[in-house]
Protein backbone atom coordinates (compact mmCIF):
# COMPACT_ATOMS: atom_id res chain seq x y z
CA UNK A 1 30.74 16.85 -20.67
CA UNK A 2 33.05 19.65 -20.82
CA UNK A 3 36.08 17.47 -21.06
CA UNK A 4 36.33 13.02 -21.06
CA UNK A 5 37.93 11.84 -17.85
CA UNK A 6 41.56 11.30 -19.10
CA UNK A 7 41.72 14.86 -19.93
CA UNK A 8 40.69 15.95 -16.74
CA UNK A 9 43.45 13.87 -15.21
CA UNK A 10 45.75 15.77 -18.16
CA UNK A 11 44.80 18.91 -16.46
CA UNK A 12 45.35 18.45 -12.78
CA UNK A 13 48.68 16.32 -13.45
CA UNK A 14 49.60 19.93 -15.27
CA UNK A 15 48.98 21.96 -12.93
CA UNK A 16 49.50 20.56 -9.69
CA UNK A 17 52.42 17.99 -10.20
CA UNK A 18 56.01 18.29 -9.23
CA UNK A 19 57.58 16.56 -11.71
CA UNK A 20 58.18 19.16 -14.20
CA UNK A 21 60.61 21.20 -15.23
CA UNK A 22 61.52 23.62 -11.93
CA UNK A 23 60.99 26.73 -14.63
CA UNK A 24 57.66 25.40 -15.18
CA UNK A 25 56.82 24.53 -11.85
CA UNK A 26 57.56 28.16 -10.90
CA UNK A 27 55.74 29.77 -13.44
CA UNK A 28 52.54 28.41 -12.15
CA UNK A 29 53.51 29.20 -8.69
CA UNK A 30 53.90 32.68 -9.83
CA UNK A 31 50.78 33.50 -11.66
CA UNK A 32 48.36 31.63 -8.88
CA UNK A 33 50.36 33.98 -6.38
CA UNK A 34 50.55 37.02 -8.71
CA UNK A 35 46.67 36.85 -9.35
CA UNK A 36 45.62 35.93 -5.82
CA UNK A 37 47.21 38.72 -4.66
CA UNK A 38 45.96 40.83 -7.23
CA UNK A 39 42.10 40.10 -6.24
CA UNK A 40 43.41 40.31 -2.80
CA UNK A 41 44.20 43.94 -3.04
CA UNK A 42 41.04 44.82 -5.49
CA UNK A 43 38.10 43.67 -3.61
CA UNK A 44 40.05 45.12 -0.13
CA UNK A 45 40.69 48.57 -1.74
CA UNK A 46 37.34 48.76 -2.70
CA UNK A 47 36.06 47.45 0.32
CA UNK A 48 37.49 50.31 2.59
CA UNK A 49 37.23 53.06 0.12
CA UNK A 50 33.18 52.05 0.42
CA UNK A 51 33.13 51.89 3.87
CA UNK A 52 34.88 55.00 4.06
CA UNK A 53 32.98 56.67 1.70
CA UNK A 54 29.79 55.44 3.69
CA UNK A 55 31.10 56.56 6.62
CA UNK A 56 31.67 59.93 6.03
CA UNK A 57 28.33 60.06 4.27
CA UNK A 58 26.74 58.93 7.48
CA UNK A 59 28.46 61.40 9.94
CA UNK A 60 27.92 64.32 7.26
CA UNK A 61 23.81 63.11 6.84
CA UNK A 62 23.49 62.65 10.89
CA UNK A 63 24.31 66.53 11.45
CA UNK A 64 23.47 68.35 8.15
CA UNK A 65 20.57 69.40 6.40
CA UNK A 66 18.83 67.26 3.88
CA UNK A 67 17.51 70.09 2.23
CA UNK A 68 18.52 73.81 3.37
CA UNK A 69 17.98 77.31 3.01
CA UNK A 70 20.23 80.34 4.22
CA UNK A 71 20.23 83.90 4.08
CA UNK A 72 19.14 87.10 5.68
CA UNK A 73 16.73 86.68 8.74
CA UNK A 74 13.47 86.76 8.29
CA UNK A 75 10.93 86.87 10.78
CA UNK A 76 9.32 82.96 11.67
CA UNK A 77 5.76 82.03 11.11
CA UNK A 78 4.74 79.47 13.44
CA UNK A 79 2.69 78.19 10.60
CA UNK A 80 5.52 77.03 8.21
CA UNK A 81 6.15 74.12 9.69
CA UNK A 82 2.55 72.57 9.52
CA UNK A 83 2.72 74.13 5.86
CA UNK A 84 5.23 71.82 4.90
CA UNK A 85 4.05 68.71 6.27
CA UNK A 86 0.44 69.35 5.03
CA UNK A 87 2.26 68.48 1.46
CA UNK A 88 2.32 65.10 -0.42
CA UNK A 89 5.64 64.76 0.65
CA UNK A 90 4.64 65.58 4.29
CA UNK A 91 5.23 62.04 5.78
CA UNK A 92 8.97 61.69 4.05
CA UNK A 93 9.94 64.60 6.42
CA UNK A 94 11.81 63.97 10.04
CA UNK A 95 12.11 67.06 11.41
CA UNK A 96 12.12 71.16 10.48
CA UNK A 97 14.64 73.27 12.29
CA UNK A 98 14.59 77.28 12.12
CA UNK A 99 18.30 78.49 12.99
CA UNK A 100 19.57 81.65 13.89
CA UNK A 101 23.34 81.97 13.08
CA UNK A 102 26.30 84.59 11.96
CA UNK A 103 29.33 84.20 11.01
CA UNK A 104 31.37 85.73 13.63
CA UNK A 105 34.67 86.05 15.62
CA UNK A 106 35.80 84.63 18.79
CA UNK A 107 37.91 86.29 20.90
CA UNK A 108 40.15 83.75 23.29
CA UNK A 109 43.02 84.21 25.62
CA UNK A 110 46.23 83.54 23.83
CA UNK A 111 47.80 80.32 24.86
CA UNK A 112 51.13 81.42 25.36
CA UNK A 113 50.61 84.64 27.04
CA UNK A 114 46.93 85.13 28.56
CA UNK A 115 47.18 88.91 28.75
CA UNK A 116 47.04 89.20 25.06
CA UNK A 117 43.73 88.08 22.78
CA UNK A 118 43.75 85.89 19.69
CA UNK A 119 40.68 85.58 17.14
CA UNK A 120 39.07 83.19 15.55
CA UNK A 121 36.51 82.88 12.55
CA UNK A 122 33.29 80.79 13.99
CA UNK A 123 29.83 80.00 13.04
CA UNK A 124 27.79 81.33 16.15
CA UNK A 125 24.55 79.36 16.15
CA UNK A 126 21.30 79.94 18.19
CA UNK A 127 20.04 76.32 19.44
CA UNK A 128 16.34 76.46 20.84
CA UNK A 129 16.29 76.04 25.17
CA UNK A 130 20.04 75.85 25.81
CA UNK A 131 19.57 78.15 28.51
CA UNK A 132 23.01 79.33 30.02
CA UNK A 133 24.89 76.84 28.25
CA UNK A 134 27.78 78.06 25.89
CA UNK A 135 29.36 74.90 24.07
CA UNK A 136 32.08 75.33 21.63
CA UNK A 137 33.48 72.24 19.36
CA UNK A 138 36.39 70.07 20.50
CA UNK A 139 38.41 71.13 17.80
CA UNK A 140 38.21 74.59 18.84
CA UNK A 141 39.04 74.27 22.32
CA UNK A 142 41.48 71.92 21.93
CA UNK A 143 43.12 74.27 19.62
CA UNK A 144 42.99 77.56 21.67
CA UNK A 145 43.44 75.51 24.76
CA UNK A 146 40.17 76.12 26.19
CA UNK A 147 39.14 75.01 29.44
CA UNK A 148 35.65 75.28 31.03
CA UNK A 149 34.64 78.73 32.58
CA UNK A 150 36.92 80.50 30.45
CA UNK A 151 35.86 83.34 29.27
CA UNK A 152 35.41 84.27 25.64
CA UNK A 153 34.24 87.41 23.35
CA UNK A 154 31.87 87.05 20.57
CA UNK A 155 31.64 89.31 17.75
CA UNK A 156 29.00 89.15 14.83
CA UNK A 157 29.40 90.04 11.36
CA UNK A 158 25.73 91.56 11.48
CA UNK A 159 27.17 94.03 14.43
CA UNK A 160 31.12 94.59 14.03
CA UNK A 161 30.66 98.04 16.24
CA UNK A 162 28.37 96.81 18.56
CA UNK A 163 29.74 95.55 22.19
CA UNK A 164 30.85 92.16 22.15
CA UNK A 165 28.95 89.61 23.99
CA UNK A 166 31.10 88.12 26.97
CA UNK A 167 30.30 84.39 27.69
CA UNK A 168 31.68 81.24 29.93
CA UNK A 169 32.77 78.42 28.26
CA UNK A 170 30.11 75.82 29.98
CA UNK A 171 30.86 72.71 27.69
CA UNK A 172 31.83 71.03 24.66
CA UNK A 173 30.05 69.14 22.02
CA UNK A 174 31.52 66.76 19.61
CA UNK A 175 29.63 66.31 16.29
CA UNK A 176 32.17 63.78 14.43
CA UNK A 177 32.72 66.19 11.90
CA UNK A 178 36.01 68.21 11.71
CA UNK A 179 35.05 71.08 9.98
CA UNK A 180 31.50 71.37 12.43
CA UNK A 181 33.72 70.45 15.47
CA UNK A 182 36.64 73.44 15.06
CA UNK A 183 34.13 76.11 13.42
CA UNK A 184 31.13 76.12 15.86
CA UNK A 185 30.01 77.16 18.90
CA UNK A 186 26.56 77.51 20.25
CA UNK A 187 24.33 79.41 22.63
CA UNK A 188 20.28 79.92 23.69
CA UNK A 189 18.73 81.08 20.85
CA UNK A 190 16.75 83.71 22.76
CA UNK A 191 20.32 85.15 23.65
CA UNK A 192 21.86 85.03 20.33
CA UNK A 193 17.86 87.11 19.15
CA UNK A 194 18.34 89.75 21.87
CA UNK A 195 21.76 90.05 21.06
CA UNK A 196 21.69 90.28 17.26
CA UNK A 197 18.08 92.30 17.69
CA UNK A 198 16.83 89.78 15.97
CA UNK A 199 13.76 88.74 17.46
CA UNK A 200 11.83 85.49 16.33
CA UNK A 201 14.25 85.39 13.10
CA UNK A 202 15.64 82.57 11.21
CA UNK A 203 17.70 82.68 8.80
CA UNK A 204 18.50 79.07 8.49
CA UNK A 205 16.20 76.33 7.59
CA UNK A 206 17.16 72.84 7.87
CA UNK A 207 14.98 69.72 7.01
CA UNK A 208 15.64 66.28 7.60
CA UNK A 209 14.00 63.68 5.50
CA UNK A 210 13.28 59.80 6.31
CA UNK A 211 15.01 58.91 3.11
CA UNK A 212 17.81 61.75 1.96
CA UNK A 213 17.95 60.42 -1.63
CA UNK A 214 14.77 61.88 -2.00
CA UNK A 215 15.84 65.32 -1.66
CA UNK A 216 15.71 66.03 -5.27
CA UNK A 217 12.56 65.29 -5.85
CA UNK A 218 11.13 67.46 -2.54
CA UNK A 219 13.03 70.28 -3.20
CA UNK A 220 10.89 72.20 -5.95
CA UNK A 221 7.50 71.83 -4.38
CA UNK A 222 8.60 72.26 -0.26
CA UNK A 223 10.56 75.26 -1.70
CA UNK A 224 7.71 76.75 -3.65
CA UNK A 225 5.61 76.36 -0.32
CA UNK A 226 7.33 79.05 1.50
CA UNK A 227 8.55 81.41 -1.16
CA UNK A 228 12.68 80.12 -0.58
CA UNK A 229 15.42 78.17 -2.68
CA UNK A 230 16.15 75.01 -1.17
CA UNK A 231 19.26 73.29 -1.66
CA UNK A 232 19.52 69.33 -1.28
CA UNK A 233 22.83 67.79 0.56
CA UNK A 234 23.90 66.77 -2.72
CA UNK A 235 24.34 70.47 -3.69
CA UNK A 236 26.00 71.65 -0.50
CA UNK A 237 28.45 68.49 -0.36
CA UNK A 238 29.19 68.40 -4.39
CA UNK A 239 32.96 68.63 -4.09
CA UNK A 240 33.66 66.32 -1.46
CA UNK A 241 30.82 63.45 -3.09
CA UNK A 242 32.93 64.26 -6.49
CA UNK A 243 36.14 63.89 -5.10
CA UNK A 244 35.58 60.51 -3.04
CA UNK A 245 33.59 58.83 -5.57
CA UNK A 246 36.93 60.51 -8.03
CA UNK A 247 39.05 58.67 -6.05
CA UNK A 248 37.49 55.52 -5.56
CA UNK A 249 36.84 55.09 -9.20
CA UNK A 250 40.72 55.55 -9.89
CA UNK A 251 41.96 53.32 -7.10
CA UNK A 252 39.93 50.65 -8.33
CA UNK A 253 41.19 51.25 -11.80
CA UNK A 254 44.58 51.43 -10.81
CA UNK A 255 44.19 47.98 -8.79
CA UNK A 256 42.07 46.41 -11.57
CA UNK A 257 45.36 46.98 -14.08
CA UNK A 258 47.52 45.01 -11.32
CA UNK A 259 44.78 41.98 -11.91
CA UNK A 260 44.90 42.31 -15.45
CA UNK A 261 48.90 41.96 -15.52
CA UNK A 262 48.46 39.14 -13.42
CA UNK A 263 46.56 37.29 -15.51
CA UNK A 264 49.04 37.84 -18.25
CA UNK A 265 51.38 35.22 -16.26
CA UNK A 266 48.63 32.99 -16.61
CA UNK A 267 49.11 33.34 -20.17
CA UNK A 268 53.19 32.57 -20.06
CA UNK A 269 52.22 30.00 -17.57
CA UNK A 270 49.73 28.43 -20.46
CA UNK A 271 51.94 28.98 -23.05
CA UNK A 272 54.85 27.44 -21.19
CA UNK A 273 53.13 24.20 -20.27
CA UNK A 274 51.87 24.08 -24.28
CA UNK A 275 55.76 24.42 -25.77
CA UNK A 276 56.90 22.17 -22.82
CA UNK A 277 54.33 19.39 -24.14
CA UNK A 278 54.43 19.33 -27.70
CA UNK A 279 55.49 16.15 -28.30
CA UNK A 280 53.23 15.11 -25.63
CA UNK A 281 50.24 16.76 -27.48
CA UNK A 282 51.63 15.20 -30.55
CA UNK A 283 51.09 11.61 -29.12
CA UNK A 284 47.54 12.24 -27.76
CA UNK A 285 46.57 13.42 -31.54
CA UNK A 286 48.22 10.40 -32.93
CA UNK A 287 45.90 8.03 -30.07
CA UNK A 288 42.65 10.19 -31.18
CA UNK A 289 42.59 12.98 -29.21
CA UNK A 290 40.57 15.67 -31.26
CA UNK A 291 42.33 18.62 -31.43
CA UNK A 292 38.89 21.14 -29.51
CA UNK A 293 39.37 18.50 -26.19
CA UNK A 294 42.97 19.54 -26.20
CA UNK A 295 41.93 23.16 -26.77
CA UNK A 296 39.57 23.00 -23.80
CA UNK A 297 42.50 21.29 -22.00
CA UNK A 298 44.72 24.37 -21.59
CA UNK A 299 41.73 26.20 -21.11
CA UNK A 300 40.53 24.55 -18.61
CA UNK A 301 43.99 24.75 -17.26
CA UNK A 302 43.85 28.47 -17.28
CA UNK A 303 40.36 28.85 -15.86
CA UNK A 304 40.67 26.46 -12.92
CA UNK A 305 44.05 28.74 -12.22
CA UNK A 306 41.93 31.59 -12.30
CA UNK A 307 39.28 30.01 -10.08
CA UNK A 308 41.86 28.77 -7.59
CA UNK A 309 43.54 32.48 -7.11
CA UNK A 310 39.95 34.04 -7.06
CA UNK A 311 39.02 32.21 -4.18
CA UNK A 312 42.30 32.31 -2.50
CA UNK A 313 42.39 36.54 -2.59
CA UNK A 314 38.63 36.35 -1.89
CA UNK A 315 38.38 34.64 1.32
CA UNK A 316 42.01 36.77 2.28
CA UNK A 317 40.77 40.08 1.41
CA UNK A 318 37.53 38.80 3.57
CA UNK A 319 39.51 37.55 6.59
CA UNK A 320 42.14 40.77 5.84
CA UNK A 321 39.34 43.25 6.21
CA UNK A 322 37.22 41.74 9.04
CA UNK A 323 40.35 42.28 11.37
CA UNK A 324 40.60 45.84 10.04
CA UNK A 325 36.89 46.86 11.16
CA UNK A 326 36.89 44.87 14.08
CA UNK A 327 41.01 44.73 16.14
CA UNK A 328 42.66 46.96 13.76
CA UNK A 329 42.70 50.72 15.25
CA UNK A 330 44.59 53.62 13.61
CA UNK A 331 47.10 55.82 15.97
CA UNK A 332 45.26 58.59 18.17
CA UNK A 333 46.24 61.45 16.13
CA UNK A 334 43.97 60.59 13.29
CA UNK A 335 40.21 62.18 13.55
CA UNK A 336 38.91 58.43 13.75
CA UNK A 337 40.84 55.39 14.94
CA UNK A 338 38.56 52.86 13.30
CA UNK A 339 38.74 51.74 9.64
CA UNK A 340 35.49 51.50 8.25
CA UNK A 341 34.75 48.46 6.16
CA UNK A 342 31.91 48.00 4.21
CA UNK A 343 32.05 44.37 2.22
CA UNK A 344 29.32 43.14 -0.11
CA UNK A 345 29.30 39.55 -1.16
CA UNK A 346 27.66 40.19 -4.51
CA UNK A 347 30.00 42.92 -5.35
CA UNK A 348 33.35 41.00 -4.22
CA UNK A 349 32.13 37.95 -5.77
CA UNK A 350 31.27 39.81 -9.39
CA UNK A 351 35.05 40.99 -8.64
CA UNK A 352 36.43 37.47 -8.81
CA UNK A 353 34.21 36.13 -11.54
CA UNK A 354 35.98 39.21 -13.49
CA UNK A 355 39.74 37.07 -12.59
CA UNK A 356 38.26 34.31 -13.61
CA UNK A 357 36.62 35.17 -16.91
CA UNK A 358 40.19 37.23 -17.71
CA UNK A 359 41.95 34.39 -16.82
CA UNK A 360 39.93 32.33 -19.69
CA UNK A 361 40.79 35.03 -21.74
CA UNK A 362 44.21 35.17 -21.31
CA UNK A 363 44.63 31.17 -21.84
CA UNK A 364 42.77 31.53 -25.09
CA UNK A 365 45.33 32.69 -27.37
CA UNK A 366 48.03 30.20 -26.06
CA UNK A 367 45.42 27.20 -26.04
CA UNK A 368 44.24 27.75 -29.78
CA UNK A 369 48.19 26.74 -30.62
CA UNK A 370 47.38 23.41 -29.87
CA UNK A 371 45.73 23.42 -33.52
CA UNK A 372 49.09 24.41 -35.11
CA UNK A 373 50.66 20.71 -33.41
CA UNK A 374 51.80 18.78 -36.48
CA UNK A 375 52.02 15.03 -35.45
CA UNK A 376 54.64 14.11 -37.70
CA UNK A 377 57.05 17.08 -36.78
CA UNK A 378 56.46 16.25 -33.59
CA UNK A 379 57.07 12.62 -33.36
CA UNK A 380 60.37 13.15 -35.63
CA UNK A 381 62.02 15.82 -32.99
């Protein structure tokens, strides 16, 4: 056994008894509060900066391109398609999309005074049986003020002198991406080829996979299939994957130092208890008391603080995050009024066993003092 019976009454009588000293008694208050609260915040701030992180992951895989291309058009072969999937990687892909789009400029009413004409730098994009419909993004129309059956100019980059092409505002799509949402609009593709003179051109390619992690691997060999440089999502979306997973890493750092200072009042709270019983340690020597059960006394002492706190700012950072994802909503000026959550029992438990073990760790310095007890010193003070 780790410890003899009497000792384990030694412990709890430590830890959890109100008759010491009120200094004493507050000190262990303090460090099961400081270090509850510390694994409180840790495994919640990680918690929401994964389900964030997840989230916008999802929205940004949902509407971009696994792997793309872009550039000049180029006229479509009907056989590129079936050229891709005839590959080994053929079953991995979900679907092939050849886009026609320009960077343009749309010309609205201005919102203050409709007889005068305000611009706008869009992404005009050719979607495949639209028909008559012109949508543009909620973002956009919500910033120009645009209504349906307004009317709007379009200008391409491809054809700055050519006529602009007059449409009606017939809808409005909402991608749940900001930066899709107030850049885009989109037409009939056959409109946007006639237009352009651009007939059965692409000059965007966008595949979907089953799996998006595999992109690296697919890239080289779909690429090599039809003579073009494909780029995976990892490539088009490497500054905003580098500056989440930046941030994350440093939040959790900078909440991991608030657990670590909290265990250091376990270690005053140890220490404490051991100058407060010295004569008390003393006597238990004298009685037989080897001096490694009273070592594993104070650490036990520290450890089942640890423990206790763990589970405490466990279960709260469970119950605290549960209400964010589920009754918790943000105000309506924010792009999204839900918190995204994402918790993982392994991870948040590995998180408290880390308390725990530098809870041991900060009672073992303080505990090994109990060698240093002289008996007769102690019985003569």
């Amino acid at each position: 056994m780790w410890l003899p019976k009497w000792a384990w009454n030694f412990v709890f009588i430590h830890i959890f008894s109100f008759k010491s000293r009120p200094a004493v008694r507050w000190m262990n208050a303090f460090a099961l509060f400081g270090l509850a609260l510390g694994v409180f915040a840790w495994i919640s701030t990680v918690s929401v900066m994964s389900g964030l992180q997840g989230d916008i992951k999802e929205k940004i895989l949902n509407q971009k391109a696994h792997l793309l291309w872009e550039g000049r058009p180029r006229p479509q072969d009907q056989a590129f398609e079936s050229m891709l999937r005839s590959t080994q990687w053929g079953n991995e892909i979900d679907s092939v999309q050849f886009l026609l789009q320009s960077e343009g400029l749309l010309e609205v009413p201005n919102p203050r005074n409709r007889n005068r004409i305000s611009g706008s730098g869009v992404l005009l994009q050719g979607v495949p049986q639209l028909g008559s419909q012109f949508l543009v993004g909620e973002e956009l129309a919500s910033q120009y003020m645009l209504t349906l059956g307004d009317e709007v100019k379009l200008r391409s980059a491809w054809k700055l002198e050519a006529a602009p092409l007059v449409q009606s505002i017939s809808g409005y799509f909402h991608s749940g991406v900001y930066e899709i949402d107030r850049s885009t609009v989109k037409m009939d593709r056959g409109l946007l080829e006639d237009w352009l003179g651009v007939p059965n051109a692409f000059s965007r390619l966008e595949i979907r996979l089953k799996d998006p992690m595999k992109a690296e691997n697919m890239k080289a060999e779909l690429g090599k299939v039809l003579g073009l440089e494909l780029r995976t999502w990892q490539q088009t979306e490497s500054a905003l994957w580098y500056s989440l997973k930046l941030e994350k890493i440093f939040m959790t750092l900078s909440i991991f130092f608030v657990v670590l200072l909290a265990t250091l009042a376990v270690h005053l709270a140890v220490s404490v208890r051991i100058a407060e019983k010295y004569r008390e340690i003393a006597l238990l020597q004298a009685l037989g008391a080897d001096e490694k059960t009273l070592y594993r006394v104070f650490l036990t002492e520290g450890m089942i603080m640890g423990v206790v706190a763990s589970v405490i700012g466990l279960l709260g950072s469970y119950f605290f995050v549960q209400y964010l994802s589920g009754s918790f909503e943000l105000p309506d000026f924010y792009y999204s009024t839900k918190v995204p959550v994402k918790w993982s029992w392994g991870l948040n438990i590995c998180m408290a066993s880390i308390a725990i073990f530098l809870s041991l760790l900060s009672s073992w310095l303080p505990a090994k003092k109990v060698s240093l007890v002289s008996i007769q010193e102690a019985l003569r003070s």
